[in-house]
C-alpha atoms as a PDB file:
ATOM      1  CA  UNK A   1      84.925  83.855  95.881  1.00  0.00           C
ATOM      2  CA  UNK A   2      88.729  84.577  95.872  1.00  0.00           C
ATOM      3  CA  UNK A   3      90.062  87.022  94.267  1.00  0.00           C
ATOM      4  CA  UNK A   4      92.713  86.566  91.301  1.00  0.00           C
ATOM      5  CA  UNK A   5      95.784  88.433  91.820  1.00  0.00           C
ATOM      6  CA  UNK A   6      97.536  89.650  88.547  1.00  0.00           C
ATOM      7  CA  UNK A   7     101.431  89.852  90.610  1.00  0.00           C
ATOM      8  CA  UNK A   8     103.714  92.428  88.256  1.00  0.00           C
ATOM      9  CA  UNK A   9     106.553  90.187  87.024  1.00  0.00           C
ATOM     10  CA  UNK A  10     109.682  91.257  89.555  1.00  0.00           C
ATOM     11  CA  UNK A  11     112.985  89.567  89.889  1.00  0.00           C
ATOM     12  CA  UNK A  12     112.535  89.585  93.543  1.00  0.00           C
ATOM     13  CA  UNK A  13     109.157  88.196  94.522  1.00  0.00           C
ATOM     14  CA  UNK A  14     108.764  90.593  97.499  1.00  0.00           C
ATOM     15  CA  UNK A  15     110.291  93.445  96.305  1.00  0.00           C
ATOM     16  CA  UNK A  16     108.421  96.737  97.003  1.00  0.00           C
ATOM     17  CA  UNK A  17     106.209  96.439  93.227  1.00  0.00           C
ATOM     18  CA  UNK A  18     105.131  92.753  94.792  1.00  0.00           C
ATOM     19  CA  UNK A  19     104.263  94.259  98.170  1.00  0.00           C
ATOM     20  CA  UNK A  20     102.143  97.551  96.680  1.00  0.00           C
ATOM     21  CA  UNK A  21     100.506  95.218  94.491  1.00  0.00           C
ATOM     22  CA  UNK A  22      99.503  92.857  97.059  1.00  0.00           C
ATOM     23  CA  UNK A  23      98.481  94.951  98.691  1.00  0.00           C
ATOM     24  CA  UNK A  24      96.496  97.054  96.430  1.00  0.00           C
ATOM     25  CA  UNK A  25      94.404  93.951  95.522  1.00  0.00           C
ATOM     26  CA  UNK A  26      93.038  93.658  98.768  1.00  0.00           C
ATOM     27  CA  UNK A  27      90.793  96.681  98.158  1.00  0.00           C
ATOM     28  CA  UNK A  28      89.922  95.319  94.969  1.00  0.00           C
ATOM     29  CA  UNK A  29      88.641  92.102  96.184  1.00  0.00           C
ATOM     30  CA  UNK A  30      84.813  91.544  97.164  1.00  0.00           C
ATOM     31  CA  UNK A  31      85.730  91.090 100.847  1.00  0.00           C
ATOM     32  CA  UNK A  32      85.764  94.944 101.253  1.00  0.00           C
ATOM     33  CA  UNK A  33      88.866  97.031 102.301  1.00  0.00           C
ATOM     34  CA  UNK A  34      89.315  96.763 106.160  1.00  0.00           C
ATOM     35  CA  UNK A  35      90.221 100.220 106.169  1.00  0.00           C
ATOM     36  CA  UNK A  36      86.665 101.253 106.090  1.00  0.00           C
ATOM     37  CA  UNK A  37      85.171  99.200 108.818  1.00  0.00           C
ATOM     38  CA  UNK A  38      84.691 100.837 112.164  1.00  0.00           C
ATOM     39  CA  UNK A  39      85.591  99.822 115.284  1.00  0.00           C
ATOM     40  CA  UNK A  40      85.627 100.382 118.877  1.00  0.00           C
ATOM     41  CA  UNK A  41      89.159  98.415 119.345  1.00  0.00           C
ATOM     42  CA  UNK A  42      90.416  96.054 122.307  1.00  0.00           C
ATOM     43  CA  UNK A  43      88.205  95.407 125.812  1.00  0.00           C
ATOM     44  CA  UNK A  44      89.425  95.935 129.287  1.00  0.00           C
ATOM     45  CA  UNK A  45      90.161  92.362 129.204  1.00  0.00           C
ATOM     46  CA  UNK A  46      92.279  92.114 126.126  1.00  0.00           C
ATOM     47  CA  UNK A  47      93.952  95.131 127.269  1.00  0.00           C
ATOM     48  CA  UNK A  48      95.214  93.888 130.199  1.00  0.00           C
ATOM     49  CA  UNK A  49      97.379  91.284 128.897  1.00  0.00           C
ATOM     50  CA  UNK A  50      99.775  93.448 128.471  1.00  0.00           C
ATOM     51  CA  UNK A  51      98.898  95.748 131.615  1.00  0.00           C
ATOM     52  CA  UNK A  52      97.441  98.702 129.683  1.00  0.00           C
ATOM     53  CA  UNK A  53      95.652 101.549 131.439  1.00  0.00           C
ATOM     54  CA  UNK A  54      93.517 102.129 128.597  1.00  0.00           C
ATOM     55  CA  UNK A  55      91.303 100.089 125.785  1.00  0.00           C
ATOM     56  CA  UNK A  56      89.772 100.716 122.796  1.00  0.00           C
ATOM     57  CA  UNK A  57      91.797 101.363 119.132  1.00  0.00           C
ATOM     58  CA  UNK A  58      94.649 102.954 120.904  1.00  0.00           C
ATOM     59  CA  UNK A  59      95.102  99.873 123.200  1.00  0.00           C
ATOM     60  CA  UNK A  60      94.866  98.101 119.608  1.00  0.00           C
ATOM     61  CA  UNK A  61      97.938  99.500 118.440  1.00  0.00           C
ATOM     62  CA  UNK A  62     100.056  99.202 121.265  1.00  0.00           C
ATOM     63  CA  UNK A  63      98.899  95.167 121.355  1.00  0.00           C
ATOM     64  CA  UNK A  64     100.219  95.046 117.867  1.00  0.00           C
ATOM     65  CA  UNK A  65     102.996  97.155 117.917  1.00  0.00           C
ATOM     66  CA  UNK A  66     104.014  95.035 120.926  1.00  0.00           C
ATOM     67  CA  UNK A  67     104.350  92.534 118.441  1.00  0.00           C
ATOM     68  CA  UNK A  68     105.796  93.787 115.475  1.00  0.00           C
ATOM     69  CA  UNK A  69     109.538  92.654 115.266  1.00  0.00           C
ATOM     70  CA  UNK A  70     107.867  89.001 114.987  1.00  0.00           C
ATOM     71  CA  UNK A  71     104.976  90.009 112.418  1.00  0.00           C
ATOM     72  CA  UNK A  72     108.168  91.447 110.274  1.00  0.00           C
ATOM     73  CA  UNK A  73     109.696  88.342 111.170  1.00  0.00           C
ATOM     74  CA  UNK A  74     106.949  86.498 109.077  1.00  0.00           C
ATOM     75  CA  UNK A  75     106.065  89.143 106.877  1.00  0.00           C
ATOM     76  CA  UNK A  76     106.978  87.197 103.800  1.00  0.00           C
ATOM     77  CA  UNK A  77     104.965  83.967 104.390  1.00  0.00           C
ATOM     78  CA  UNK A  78     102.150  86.618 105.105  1.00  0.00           C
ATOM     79  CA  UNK A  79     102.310  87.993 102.001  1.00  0.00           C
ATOM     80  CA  UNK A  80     102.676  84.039 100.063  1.00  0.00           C
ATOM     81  CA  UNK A  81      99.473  83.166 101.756  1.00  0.00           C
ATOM     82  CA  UNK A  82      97.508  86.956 100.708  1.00  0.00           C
ATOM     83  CA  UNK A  83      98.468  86.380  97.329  1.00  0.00           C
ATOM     84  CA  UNK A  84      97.465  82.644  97.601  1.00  0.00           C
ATOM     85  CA  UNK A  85      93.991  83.127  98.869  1.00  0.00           C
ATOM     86  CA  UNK A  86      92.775  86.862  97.641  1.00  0.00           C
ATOM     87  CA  UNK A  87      92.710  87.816 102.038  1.00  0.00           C
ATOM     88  CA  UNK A  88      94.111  90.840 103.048  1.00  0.00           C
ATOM     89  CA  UNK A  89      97.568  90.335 104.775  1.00  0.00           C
ATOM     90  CA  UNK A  90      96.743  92.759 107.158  1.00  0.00           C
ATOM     91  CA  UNK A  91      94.110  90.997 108.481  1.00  0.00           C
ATOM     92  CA  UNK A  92      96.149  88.075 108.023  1.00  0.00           C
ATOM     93  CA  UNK A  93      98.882  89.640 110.241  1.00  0.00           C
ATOM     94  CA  UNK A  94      96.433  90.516 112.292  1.00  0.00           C
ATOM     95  CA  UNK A  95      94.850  87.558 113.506  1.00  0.00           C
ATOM     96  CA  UNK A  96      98.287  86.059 114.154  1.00  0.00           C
ATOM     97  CA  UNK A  97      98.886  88.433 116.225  1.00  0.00           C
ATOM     98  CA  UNK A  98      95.739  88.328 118.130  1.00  0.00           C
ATOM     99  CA  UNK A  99      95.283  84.440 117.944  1.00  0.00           C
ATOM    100  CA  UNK A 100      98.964  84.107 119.365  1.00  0.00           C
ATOM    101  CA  UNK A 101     100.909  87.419 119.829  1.00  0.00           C
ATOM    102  CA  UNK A 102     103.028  86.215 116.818  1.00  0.00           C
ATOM    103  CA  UNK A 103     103.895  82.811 118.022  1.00  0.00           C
ATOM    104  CA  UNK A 104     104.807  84.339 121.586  1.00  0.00           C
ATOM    105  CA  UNK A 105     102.275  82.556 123.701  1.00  0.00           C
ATOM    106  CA  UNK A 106     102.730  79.214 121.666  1.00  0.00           C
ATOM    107  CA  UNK A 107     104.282  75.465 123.492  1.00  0.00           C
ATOM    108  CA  UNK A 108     105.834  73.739 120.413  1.00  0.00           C
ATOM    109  CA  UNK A 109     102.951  75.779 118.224  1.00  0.00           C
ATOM    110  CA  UNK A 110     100.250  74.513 120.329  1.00  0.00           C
ATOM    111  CA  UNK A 111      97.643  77.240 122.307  1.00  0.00           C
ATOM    112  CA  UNK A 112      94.302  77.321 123.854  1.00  0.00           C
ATOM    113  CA  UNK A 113      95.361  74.414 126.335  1.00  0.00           C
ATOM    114  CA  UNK A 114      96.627  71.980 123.561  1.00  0.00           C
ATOM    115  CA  UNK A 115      93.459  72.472 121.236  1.00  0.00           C
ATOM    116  CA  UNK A 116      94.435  74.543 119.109  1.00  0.00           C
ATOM    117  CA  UNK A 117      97.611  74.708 116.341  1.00  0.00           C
ATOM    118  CA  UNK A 118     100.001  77.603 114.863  1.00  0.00           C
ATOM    119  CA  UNK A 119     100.480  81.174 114.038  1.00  0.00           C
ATOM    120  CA  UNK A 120      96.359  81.786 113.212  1.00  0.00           C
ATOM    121  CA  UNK A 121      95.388  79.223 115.935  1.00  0.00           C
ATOM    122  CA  UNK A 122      93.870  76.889 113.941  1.00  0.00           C
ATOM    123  CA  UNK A 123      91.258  74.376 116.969  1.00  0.00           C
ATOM    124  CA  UNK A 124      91.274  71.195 115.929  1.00  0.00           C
ATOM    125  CA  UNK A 125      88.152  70.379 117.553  1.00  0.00           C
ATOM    126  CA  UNK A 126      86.340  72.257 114.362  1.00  0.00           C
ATOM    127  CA  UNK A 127      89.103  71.447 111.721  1.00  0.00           C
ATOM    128  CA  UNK A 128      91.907  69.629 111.306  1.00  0.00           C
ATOM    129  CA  UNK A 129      95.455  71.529 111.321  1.00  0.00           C
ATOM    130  CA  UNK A 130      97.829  70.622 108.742  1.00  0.00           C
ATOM    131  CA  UNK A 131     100.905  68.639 109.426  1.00  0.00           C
ATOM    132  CA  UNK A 132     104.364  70.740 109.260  1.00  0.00           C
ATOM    133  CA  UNK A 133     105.492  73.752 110.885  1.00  0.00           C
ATOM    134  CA  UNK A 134     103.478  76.101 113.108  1.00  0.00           C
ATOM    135  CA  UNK A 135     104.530  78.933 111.280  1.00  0.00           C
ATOM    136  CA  UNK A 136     104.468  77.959 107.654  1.00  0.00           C
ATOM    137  CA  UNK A 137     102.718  79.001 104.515  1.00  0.00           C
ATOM    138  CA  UNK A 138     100.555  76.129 104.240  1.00  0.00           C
ATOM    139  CA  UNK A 139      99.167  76.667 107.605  1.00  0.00           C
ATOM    140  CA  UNK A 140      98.122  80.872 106.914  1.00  0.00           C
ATOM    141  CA  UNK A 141      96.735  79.205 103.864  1.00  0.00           C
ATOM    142  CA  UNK A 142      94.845  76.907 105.934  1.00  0.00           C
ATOM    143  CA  UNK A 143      93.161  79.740 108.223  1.00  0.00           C
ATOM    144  CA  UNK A 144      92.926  82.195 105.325  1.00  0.00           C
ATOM    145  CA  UNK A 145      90.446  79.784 104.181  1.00  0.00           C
ATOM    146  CA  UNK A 146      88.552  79.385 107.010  1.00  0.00           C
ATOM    147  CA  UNK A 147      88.154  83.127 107.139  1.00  0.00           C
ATOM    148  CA  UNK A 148      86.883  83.196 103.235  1.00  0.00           C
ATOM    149  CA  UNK A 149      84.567  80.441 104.267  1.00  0.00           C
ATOM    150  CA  UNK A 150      83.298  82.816 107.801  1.00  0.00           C
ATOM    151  CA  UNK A 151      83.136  85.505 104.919  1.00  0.00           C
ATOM    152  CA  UNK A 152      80.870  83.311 102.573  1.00  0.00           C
ATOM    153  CA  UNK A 153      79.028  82.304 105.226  1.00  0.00           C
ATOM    154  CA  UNK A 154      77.913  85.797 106.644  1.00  0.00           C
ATOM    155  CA  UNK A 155      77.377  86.933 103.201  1.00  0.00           C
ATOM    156  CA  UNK A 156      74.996  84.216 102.741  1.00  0.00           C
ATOM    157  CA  UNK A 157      73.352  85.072 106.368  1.00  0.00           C
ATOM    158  CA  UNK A 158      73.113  88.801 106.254  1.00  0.00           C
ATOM    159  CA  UNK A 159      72.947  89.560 102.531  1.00  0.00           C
ATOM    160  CA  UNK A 160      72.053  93.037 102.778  1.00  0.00           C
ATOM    161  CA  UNK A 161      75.393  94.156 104.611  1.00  0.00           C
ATOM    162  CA  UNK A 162      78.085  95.523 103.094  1.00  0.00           C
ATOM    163  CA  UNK A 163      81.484  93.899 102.073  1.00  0.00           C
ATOM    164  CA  UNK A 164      82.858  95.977 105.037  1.00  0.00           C
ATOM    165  CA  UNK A 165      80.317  94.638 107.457  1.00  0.00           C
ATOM    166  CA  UNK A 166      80.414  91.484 106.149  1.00  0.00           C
ATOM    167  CA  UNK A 167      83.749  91.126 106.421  1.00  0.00           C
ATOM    168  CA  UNK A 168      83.505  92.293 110.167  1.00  0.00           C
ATOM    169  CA  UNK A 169      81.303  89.243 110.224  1.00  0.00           C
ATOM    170  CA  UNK A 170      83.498  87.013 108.977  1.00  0.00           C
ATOM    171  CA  UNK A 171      86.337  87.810 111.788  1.00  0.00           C
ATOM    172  CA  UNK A 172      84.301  87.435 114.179  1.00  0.00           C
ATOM    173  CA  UNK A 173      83.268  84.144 113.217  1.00  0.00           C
ATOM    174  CA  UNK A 174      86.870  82.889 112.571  1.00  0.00           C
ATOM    175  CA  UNK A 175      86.598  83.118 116.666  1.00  0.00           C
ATOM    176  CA  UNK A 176      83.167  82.250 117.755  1.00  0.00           C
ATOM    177  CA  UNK A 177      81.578  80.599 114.889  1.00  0.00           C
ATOM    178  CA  UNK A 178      78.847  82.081 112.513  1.00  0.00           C
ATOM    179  CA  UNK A 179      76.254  81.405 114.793  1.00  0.00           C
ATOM    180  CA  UNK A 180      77.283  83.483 117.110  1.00  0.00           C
ATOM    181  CA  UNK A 181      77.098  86.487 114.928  1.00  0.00           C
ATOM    182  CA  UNK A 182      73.402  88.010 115.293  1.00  0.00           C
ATOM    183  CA  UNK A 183      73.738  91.072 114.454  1.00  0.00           C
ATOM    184  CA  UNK A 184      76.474  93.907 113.689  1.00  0.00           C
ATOM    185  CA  UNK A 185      76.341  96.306 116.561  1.00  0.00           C
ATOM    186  CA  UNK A 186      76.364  93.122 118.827  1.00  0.00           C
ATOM    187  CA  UNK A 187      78.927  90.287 116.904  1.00  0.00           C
ATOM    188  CA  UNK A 188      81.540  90.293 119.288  1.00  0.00           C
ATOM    189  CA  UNK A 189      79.204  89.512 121.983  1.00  0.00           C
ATOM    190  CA  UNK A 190      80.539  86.025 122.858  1.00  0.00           C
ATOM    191  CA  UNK A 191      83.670  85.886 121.292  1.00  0.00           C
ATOM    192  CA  UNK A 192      86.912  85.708 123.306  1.00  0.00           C
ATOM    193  CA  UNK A 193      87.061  89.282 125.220  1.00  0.00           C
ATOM    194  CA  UNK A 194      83.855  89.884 123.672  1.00  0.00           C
ATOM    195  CA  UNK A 195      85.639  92.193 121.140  1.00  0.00           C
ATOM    196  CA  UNK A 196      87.501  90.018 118.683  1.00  0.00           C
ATOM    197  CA  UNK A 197      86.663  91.605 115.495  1.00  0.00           C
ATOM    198  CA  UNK A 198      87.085  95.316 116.951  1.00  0.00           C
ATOM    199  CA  UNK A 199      90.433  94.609 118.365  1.00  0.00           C
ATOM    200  CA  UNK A 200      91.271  92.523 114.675  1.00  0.00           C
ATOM    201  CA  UNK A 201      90.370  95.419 112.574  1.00  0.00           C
ATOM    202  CA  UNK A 202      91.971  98.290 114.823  1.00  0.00           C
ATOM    203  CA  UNK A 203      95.184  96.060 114.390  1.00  0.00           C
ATOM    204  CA  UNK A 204      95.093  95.264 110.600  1.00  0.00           C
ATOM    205  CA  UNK A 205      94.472  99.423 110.230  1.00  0.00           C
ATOM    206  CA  UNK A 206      97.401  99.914 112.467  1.00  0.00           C
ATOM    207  CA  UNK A 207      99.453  97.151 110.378  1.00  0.00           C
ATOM    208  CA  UNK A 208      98.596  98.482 107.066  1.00  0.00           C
ATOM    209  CA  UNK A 209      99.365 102.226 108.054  1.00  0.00           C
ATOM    210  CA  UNK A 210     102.570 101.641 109.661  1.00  0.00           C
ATOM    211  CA  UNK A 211     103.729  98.633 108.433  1.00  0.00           C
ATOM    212  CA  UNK A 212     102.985  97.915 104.994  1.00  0.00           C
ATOM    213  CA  UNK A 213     100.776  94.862 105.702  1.00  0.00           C
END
């Protein structure tokens, strides 16, 4: 189910016409356009790994903002992997920063007490992480794909959602498995924080407004 990107022919591959087009695909693609889901943003919990008085979307933003000079950092290699796989680079972006503050919480790539690898936090328990770099194209190709196959999944599993909703599914699984999701107003029971998708979304909407993700 990926999408085909048509990329405008550009001397620079991530000049500003590469980047808008990118971009604009991922509202044309059936995985719905993240800036329609709603959500009810970060937990207490997730909040208060950086010592904020406050959760929800707001607390969101301020997780990801936290992190933005490294997201820019791999903005590029975001973008490869979006136009690779048809997945929004926002959400892309967002899960990195989620799964591993951009690399900031990561021994020699490694997180989740040595289970699990790289930028999107890939647990090899359930898969197996590519060799090479933590941080590399190959491996946000790697979990892009897992999320298209959470996505295909859910669609499969709840067939009368929405893309939107659906998708919502789908990032919620990338953390806690499909089984886990039962139903929408409950998915992120379970999940790490027991808000994953929320706080995912409220990022990627804060990414795409403010930083061209």
């Amino acid at each position: 189910m990926m999408a085909t990107l048509l990329l405008p022919p550009c001397r620079h591959r991530h000049c500003e016409a590469w980047i808008s087009e990118t971009i604009a695909a991922s509202r044309r693609r059936p995985y719905g356009d993240i800036m329609n889901i709603d959500t009810t943003g970060a937990s207490a919990d997730t909040a208060n790994q950086d010592r904020l008085g406050f959760d929800g979307p707001a607390a969101s933003h301020q997780l990801v903002k936290t992190d933005d000079c490294r997201l820019k950092s791999y903005k590029d290699r975001i973008m490869d992997a979006a136009a690779t796989t048809g997945v929004d680079p926002a959400i892309v972006a967002a899960i990195v920063s989620r799964e591993s503050r951009a690399g900031n919480v990561l021994d020699n790539g490694w997180g989740d007490n040595g289970n699990a690898f790289g930028l999107m936090q890939i647990d090899k328990r359930y898969h197996t992480p590519l060799e090479g770099a933590y941080d590399s194209v190959e491996h946000l190709v790697q979990g892009s794909k897992i999320l298209i196959d959470m996505f295909n999944t859910i669609q499969v599993k709840f067939p009368t959602w929405t893309a939107e909703q659906q998708l919502k599914g789908a990032i919620s699984a990338y953390n806690a498995g499909p089984r886990n999701v039962r139903s929408y107003d409950k998915m992120d029971v379970g999940t790490t924080g027991n808000d994953y998708a929320n706080d995912v979304v409220a990022r990627a909407q804060w990414l795409r407004r403010n930083l061209r993700f």
